[in-house]
N, C-alpha and C. Protein backbone atom coordinates (compact mmCIF):
# COMPACT_ATOMS: atom_id res chain seq x y z
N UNK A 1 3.37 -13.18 21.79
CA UNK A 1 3.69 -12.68 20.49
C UNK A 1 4.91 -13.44 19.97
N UNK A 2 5.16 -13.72 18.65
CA UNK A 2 6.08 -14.29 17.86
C UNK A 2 6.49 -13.22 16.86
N UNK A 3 7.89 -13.13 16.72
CA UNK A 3 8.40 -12.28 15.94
C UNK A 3 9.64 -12.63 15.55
N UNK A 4 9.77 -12.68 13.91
CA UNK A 4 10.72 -13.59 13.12
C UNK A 4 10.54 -12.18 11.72
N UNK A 5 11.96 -11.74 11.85
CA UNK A 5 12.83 -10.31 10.46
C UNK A 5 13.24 -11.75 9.57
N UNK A 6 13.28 -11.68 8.41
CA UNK A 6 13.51 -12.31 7.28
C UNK A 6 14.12 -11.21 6.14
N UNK A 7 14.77 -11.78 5.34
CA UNK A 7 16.29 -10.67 4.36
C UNK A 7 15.75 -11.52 3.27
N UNK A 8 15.30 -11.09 2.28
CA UNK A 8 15.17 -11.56 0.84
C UNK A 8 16.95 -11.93 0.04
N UNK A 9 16.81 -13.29 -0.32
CA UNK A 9 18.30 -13.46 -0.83
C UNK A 9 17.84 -14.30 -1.67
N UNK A 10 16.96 -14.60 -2.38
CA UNK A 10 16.36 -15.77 -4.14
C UNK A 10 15.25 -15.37 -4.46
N UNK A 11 15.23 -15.54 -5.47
CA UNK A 11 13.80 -15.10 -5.91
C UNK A 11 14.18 -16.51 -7.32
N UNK A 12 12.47 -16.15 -7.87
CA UNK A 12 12.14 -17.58 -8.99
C UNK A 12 12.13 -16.83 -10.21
N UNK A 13 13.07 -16.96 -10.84
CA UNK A 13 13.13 -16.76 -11.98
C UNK A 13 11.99 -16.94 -12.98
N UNK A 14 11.45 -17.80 -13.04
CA UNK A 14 11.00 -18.82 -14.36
C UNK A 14 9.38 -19.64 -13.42
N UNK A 15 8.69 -19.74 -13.55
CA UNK A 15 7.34 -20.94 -13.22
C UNK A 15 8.24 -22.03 -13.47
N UNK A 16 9.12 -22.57 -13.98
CA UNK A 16 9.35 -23.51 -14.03
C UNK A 16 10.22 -24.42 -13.08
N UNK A 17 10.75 -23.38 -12.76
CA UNK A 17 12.02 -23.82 -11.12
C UNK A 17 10.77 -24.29 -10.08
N UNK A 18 9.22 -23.84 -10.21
CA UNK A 18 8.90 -24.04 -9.47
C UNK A 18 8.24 -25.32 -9.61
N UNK A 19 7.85 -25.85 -10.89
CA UNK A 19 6.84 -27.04 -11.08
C UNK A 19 8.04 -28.14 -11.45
N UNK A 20 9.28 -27.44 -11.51
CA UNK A 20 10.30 -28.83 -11.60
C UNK A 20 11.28 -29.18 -10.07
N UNK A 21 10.88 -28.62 -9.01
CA UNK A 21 11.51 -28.39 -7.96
C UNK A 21 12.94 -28.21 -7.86
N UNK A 22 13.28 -26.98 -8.93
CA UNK A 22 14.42 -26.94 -8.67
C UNK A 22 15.03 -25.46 -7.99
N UNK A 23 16.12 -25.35 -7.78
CA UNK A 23 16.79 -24.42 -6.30
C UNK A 23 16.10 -23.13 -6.91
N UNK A 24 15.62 -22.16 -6.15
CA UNK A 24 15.47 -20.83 -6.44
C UNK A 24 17.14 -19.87 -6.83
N UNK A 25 16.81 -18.68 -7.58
CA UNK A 25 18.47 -18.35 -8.05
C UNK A 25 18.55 -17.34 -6.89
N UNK A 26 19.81 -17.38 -6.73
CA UNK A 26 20.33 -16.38 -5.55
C UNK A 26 20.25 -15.04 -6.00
N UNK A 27 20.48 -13.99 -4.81
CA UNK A 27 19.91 -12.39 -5.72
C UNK A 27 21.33 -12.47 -5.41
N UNK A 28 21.96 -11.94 -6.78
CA UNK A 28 23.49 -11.86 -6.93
C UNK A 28 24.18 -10.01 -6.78
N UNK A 29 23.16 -9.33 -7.08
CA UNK A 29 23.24 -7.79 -6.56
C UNK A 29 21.79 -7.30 -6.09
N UNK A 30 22.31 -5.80 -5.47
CA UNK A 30 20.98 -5.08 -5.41
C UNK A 30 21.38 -3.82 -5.88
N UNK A 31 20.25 -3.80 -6.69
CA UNK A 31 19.69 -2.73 -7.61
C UNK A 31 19.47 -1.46 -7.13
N UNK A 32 18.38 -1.50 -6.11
CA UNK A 32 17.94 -0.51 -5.17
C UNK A 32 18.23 -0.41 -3.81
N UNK A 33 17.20 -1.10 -3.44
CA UNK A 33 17.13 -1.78 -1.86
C UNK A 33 17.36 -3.05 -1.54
N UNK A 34 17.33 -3.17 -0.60
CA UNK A 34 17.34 -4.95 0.14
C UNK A 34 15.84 -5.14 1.16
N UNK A 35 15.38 -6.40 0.20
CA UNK A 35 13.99 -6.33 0.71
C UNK A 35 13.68 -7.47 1.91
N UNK A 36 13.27 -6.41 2.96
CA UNK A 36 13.17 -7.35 4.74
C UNK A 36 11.62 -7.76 4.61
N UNK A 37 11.04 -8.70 5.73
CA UNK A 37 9.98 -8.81 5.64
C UNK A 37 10.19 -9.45 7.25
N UNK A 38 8.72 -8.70 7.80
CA UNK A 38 9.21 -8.98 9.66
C UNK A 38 7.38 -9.59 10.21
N UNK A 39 7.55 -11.06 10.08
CA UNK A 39 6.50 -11.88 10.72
C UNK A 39 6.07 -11.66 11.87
N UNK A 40 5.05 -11.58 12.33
CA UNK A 40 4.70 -11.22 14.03
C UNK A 40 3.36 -12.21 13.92
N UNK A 41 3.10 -12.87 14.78
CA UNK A 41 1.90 -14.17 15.19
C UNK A 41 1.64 -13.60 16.59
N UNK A 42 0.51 -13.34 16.65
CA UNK A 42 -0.63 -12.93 17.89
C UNK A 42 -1.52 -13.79 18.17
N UNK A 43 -1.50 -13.92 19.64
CA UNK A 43 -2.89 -14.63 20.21
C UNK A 43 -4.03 -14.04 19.97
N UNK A 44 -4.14 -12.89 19.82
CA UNK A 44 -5.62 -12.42 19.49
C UNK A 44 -5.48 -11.03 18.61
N UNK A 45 -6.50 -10.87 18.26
CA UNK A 45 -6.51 -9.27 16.96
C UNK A 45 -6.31 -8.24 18.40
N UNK A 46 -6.55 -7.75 19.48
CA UNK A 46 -6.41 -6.98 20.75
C UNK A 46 -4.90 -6.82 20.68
N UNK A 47 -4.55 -7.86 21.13
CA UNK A 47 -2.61 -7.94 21.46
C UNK A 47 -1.99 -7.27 20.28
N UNK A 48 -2.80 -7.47 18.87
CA UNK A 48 -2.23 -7.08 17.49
C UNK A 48 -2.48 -5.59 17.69
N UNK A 49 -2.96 -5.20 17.66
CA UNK A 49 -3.74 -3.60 17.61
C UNK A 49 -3.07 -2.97 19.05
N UNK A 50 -2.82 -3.60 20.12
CA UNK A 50 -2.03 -3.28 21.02
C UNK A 50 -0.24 -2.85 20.60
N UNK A 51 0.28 -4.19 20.17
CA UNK A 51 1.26 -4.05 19.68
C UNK A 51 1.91 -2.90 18.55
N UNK A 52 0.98 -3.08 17.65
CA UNK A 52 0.80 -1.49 16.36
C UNK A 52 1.05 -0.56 17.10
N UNK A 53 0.49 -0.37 17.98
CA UNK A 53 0.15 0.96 18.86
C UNK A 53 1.44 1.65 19.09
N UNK A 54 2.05 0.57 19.73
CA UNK A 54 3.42 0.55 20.70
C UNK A 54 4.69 1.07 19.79
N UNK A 55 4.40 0.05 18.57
CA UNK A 55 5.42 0.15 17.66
C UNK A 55 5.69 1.99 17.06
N UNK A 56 4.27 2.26 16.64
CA UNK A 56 4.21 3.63 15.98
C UNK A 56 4.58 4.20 16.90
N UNK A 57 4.21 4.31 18.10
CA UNK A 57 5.01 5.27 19.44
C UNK A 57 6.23 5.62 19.07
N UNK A 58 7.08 4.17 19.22
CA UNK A 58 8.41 4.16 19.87
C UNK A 58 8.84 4.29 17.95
N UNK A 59 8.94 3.21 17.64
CA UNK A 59 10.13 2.95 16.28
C UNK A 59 9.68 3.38 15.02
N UNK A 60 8.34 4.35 15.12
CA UNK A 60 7.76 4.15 13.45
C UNK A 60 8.59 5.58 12.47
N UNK A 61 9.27 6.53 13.20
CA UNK A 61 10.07 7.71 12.38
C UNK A 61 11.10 6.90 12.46
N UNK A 62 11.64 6.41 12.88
CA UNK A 62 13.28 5.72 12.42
C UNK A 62 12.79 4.72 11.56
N UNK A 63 11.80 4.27 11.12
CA UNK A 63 11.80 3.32 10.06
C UNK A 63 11.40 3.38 9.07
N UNK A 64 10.54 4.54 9.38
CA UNK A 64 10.42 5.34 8.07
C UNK A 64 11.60 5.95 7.07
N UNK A 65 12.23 6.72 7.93
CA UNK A 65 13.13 6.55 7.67
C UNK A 65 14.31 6.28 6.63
N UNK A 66 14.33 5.18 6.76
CA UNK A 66 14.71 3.73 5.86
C UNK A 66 14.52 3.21 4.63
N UNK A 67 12.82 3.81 4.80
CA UNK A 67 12.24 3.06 3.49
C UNK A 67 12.51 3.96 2.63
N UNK A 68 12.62 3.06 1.39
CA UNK A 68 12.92 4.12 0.05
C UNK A 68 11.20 3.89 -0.27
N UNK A 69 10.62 3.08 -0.32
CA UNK A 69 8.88 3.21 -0.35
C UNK A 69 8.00 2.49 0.15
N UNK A 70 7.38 3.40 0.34
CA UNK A 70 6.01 2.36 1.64
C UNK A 70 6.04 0.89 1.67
N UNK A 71 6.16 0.46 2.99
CA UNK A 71 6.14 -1.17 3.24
C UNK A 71 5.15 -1.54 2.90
N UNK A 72 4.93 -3.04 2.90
CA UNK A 72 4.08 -3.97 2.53
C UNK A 72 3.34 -4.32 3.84
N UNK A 73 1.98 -4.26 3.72
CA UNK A 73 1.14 -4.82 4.75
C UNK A 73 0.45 -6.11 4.18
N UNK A 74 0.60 -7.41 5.05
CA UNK A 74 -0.01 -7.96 4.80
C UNK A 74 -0.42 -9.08 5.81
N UNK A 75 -1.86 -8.83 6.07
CA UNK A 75 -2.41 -9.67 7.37
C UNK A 75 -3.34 -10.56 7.14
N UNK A 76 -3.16 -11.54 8.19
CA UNK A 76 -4.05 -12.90 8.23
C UNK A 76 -4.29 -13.81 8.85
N UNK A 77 -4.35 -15.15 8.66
CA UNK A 77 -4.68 -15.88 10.09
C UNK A 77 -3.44 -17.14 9.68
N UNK A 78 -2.97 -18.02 10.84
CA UNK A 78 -2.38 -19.06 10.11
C UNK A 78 -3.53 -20.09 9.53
N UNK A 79 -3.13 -20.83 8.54
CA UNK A 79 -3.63 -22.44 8.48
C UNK A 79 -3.59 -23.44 8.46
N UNK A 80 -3.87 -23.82 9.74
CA UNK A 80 -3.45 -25.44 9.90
C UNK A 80 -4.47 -26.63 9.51
């Protein structure tokens, strides 16, 4: 398993920062929350569905918790 927490700190203003390659703007306050996003890469969908398992056991009321509103799910494969 691979597991990489990521902290939102820029976001794109404009389509255009993006088709002119220029710097994304820094998030200069927060409004509400501070938005995390936590990568996990599995050898197989088993180990994944294993892992879920484990997680809701042990850490899923303390992270609930936390949230001011339901996390983001979002699953898939890499592409190389």
């Amino acid at each position: 398993m691979f597991f990489r927490l990521m902290k939102r700190t820029h976001y794109i203003k404009e389509m255009s920062t993006i088709k002119e390659g220029r710097l994304p703007d820094p998030l200069t306050r927060v409004i509400k929350c501070v938005k995390y996003a936590h990568y996990w890469e599995f050898d197989t969908e088993e180990n994944y569905g294993k892992a879920q398992k484990r997680l809701y056991e042990s850490y899923w009321k303390a992270i609930e918790k936390c949230l001011i509103v339901p996390h983001d799910k979002l699953l898939g494969e890499v592409i190389e």
